[in-house]
Protein backbone atom coordinates (compact mmCIF):
# COMPACT_ATOMS: atom_id res chain seq x y z
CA UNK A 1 -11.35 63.05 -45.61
CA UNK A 2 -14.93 63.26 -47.13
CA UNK A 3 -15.56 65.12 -50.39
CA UNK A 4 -16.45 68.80 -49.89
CA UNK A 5 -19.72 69.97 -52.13
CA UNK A 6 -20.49 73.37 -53.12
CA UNK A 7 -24.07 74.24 -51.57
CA UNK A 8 -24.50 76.69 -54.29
CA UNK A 9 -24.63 74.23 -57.41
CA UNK A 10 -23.35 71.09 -56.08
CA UNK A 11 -20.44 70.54 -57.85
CA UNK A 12 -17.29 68.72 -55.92
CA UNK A 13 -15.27 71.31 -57.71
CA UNK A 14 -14.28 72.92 -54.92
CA UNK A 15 -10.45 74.32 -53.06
CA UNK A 16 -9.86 74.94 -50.20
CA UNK A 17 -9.42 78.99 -50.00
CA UNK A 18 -6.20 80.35 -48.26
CA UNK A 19 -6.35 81.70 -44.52
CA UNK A 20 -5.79 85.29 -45.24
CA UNK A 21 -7.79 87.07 -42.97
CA UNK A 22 -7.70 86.68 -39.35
CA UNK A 23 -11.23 85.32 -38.69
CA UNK A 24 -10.26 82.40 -41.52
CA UNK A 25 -7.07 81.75 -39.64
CA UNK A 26 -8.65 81.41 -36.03
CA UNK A 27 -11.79 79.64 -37.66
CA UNK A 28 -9.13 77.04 -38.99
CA UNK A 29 -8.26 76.15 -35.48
CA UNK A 30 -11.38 74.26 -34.82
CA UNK A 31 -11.51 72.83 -38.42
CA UNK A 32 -13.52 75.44 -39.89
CA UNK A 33 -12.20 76.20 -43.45
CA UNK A 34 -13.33 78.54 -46.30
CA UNK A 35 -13.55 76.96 -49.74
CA UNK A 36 -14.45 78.49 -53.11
CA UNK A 37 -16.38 76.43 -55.68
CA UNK A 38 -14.47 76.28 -58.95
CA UNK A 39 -17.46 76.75 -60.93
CA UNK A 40 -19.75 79.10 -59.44
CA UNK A 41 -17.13 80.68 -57.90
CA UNK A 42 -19.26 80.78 -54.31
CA UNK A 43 -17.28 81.02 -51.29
CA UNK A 44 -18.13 78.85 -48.03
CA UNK A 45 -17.11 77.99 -45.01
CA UNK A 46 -17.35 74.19 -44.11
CA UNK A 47 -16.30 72.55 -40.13
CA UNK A 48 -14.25 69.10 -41.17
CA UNK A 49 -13.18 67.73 -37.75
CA UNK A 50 -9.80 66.84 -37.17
CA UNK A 51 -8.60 67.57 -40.41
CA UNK A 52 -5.33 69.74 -40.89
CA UNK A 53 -4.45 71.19 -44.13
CA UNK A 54 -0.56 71.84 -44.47
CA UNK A 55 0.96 75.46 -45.98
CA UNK A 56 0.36 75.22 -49.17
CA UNK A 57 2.76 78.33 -50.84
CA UNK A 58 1.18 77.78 -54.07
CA UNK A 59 -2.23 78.53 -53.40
CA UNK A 60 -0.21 82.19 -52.75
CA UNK A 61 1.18 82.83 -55.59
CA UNK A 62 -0.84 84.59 -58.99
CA UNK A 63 0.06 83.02 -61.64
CA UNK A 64 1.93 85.19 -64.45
CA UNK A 65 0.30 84.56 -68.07
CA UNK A 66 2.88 83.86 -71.33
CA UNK A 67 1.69 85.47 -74.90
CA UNK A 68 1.56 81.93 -76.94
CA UNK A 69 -0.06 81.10 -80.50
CA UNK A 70 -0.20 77.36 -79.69
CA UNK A 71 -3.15 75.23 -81.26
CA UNK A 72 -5.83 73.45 -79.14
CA UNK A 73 -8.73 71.35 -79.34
CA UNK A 74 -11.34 71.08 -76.74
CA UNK A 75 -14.53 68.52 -76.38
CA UNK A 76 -17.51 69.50 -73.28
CA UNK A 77 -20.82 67.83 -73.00
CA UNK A 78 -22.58 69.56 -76.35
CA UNK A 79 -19.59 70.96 -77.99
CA UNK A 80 -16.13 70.07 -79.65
CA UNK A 81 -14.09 72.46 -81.66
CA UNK A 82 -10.48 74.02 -82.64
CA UNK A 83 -8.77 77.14 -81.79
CA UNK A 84 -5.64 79.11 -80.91
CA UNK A 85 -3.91 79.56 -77.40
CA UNK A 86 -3.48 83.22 -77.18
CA UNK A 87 -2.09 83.49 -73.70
CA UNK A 88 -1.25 80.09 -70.87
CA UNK A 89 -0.47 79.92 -67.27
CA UNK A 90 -0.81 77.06 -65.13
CA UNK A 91 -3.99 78.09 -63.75
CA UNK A 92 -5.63 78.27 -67.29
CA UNK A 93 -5.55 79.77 -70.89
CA UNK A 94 -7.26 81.96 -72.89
CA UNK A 95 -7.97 81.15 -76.58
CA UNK A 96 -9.72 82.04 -80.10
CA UNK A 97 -12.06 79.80 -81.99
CA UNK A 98 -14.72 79.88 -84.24
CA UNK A 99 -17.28 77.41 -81.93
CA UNK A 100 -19.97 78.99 -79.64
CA UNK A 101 -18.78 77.83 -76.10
CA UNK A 102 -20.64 79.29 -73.01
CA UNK A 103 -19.90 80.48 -69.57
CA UNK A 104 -19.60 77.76 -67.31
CA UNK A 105 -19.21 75.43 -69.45
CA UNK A 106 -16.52 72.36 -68.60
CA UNK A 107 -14.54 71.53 -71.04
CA UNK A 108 -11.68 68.65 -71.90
CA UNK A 109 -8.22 70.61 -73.85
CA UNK A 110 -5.56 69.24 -75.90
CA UNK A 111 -2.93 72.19 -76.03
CA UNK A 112 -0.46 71.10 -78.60
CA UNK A 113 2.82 72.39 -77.11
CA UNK A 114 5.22 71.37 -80.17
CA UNK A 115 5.32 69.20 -83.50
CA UNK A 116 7.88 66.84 -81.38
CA UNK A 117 6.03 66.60 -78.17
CA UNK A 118 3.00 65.19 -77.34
CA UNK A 119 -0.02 67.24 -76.61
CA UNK A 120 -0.71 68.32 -73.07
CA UNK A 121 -4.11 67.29 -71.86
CA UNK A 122 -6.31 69.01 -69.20
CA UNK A 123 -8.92 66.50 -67.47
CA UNK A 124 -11.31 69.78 -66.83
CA UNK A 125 -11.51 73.88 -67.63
CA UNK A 126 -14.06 75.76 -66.51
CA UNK A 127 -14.95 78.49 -69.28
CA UNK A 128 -14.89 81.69 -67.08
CA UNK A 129 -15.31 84.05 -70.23
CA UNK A 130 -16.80 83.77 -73.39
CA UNK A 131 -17.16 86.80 -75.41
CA UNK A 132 -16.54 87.39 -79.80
CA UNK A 133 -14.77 83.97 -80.25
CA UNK A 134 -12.01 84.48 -77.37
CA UNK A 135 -12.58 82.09 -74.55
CA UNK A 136 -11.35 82.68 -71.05
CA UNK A 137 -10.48 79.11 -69.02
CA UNK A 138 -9.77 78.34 -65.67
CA UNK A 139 -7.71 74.66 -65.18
CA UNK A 140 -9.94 72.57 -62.93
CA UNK A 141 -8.51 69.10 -62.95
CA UNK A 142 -5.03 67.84 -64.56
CA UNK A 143 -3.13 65.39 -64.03
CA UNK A 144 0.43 65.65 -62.28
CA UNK A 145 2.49 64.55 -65.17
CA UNK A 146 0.86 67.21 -67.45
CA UNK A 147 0.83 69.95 -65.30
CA UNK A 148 4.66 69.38 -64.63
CA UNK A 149 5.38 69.13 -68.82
CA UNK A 150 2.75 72.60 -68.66
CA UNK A 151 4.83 74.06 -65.87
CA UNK A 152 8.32 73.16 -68.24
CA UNK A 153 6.69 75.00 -71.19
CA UNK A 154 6.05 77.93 -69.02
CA UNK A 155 9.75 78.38 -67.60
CA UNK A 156 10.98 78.16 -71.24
CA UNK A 157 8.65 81.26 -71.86
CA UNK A 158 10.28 82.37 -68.49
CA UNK A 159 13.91 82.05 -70.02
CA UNK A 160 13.19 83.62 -73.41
């Protein structure tokens, strides 16, 4: 399976988008699927023969955000900085600092969960918002092993 490219800004963060709509679904039967660049956010259709993607149910699902105060640090190409987790979900964070991060922007985090545990680290966050210090994210790459200790934190929240 080759490497899908957004045509819009060339960036390989892409996803495949789910098949909600009929013309996506019947388009998927001669390995036409839509994808939606993680960065730009530009939706696109791209023919990858012979390739089947299974059901994936958590592409479905909307992700519920968990009020937090959890310290972070983040480092991106220009910029490195502190701040405070406001909110967390597995599909990204919002958070207060004092640095001037813009939109777009990808950025490495270090979300420090607990004085006992070790930090969790995200590989790549898109910053989708940037406006008066508070920083929207969007999770772009992590690895499995963090996103499972992220997904932990978030079903304690769940339990409280």
């Amino acid at each position: 399976m080759t490497s899908v490219i957004c045509p819009k800004c060339s960036t390989d963060f892409v996803k495949r988008f789910t098949r909600r709509r009929l013309k996506d679904r019947l388009l998927s039967r001669i390995y036409v699927y839509s994808f939606k660049c993680q960065i730009c956010r530009y939706r696109f259709r791209v023919l990858q023969w012979g390739v089947r993607y299974p059901r994936d149910e958590e592409d479905r699902r909307e992700y519920e955000r968990f009020a937090v105060n959890l310290p972070i640090s983040f480092v991106g190409e220009t910029i490195s900085g502190r701040g405070t987790v406001s909110n967390v979900s597995t599909n990204g964070c919002a958070f207060v600092t004092d640095a001037q991060v813009s939109e777009r922007s990808i950025l490495r985090l270090t979300l420090q969960i607990s004085n006992e545990l070790p930090p969790v680290d995200i590989d790549a966050a898109v910053v989708r918002h940037f406006q008066h210090g508070r920083v929207g994210t969007e999770f772009l790459r992590i690895q499995q092993e963090e996103r499972q200790r992220l997904q932990l934190l978030l079903r304690g929240f769940r339990r409280k």
